[in-house]
C-alpha atoms as a PDB file:
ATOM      1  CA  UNK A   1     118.065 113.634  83.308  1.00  0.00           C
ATOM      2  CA  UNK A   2     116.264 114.252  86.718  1.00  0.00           C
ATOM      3  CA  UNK A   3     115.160 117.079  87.633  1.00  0.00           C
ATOM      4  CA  UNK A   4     116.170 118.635  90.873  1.00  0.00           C
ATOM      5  CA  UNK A   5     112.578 117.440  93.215  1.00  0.00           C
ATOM      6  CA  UNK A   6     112.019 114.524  91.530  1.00  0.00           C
ATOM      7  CA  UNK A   7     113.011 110.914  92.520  1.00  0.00           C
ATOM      8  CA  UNK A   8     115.041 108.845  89.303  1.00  0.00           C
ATOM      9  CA  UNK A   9     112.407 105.568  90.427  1.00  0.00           C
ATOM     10  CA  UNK A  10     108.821 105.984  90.326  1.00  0.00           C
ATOM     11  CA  UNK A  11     107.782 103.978  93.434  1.00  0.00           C
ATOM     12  CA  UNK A  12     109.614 106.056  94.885  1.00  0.00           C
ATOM     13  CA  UNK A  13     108.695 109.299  93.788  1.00  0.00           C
ATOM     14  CA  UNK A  14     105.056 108.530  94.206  1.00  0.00           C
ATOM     15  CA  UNK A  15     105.390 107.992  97.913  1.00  0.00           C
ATOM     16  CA  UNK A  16     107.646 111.781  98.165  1.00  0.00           C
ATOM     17  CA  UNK A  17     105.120 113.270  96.226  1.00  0.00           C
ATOM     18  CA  UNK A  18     101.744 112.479  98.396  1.00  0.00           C
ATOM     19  CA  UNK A  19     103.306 112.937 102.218  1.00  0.00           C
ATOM     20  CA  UNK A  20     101.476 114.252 104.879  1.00  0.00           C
ATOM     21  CA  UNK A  21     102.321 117.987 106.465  1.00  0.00           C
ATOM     22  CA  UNK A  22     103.970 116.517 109.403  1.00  0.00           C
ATOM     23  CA  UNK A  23     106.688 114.959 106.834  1.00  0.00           C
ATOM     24  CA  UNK A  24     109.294 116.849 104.958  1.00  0.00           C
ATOM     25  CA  UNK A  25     111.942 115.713 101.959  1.00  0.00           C
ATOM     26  CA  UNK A  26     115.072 116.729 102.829  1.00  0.00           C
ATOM     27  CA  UNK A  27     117.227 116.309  99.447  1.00  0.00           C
ATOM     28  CA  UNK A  28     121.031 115.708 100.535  1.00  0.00           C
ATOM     29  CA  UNK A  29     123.141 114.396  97.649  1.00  0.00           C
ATOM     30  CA  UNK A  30     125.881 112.892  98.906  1.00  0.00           C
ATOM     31  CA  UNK A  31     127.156 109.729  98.207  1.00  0.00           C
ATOM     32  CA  UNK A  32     124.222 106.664  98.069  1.00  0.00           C
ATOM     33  CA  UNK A  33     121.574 109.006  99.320  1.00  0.00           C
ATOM     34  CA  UNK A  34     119.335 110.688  97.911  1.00  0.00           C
ATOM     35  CA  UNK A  35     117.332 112.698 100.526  1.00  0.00           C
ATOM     36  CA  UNK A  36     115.691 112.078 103.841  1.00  0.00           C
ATOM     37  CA  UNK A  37     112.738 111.903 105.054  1.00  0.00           C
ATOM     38  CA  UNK A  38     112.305 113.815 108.268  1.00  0.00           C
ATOM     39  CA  UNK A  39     109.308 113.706 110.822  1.00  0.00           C
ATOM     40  CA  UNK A  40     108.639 117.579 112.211  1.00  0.00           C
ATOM     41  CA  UNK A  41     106.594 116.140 115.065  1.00  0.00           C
ATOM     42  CA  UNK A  42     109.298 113.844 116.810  1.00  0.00           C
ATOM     43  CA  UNK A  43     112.537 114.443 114.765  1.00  0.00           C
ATOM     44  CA  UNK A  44     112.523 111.085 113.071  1.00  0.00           C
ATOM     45  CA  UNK A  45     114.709 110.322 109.855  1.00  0.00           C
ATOM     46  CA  UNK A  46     114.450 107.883 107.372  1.00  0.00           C
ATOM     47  CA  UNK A  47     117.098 107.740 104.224  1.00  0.00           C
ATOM     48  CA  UNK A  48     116.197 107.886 100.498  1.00  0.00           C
ATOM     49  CA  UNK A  49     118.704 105.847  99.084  1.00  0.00           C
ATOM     50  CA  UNK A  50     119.423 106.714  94.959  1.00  0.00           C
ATOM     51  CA  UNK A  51     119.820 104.200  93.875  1.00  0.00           C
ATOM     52  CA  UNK A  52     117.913 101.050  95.980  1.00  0.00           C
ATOM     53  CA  UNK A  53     118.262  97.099  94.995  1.00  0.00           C
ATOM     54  CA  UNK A  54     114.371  97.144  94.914  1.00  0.00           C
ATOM     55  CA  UNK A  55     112.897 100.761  94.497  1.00  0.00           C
ATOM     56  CA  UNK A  56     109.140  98.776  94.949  1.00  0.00           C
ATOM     57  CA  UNK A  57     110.821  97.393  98.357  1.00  0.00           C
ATOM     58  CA  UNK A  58     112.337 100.506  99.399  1.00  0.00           C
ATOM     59  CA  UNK A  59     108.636 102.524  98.649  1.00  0.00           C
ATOM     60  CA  UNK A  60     106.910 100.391 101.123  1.00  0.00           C
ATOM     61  CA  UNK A  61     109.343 100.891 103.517  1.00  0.00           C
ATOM     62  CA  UNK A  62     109.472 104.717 103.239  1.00  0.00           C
ATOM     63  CA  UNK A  63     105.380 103.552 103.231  1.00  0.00           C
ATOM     64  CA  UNK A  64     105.893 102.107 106.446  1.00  0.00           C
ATOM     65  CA  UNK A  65     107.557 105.439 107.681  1.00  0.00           C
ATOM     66  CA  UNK A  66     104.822 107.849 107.231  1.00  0.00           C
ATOM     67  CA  UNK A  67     102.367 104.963 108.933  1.00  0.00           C
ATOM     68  CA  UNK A  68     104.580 104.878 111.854  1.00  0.00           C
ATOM     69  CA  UNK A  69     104.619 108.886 112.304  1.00  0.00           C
ATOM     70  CA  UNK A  70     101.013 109.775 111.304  1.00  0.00           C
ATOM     71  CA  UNK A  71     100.623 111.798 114.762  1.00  0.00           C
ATOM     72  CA  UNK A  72      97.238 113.168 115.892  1.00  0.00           C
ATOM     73  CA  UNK A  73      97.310 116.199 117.183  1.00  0.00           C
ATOM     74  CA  UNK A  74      97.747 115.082 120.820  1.00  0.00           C
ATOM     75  CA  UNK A  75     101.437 113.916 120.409  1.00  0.00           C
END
């Protein structure tokens, strides 16, 4: 069993577990999904599907999230 934070694929959880402050996990357990990613500085989402086809795919694409949103302090 899973325990309540913690992702069922390890990719996966390795990339929730070392975010930035600017990104938050938002667990919703509904259906497919798993949680969200959400982006405090410009109010982007990206879902955390349960159960992916490739977890290792899905991880570099939740990867490719946080690149996309590491804002400086600017905006």
């Amino acid at each position: 069993m899973v325990s309540a934070g913690r992702h069922p694929k390890n990719a996966i959880n390795a990339v929730i577990g070392d975010l930035p402050d600017n990104i938050e996990v938002v667990p919703i357990h509904k259906g497919h999904r798993w949680g969200v990613l959400g982006c405090a500085t410009c109010d982007a989402t990206e879902a955390i599907w349960s159960t992916p086809r490739s977890a290792d795919n899905h991880a570099r694409g939740l990867l490719r999230f946080v690149a996309r949103h590491l804002h400086d302090e600017e905006g």
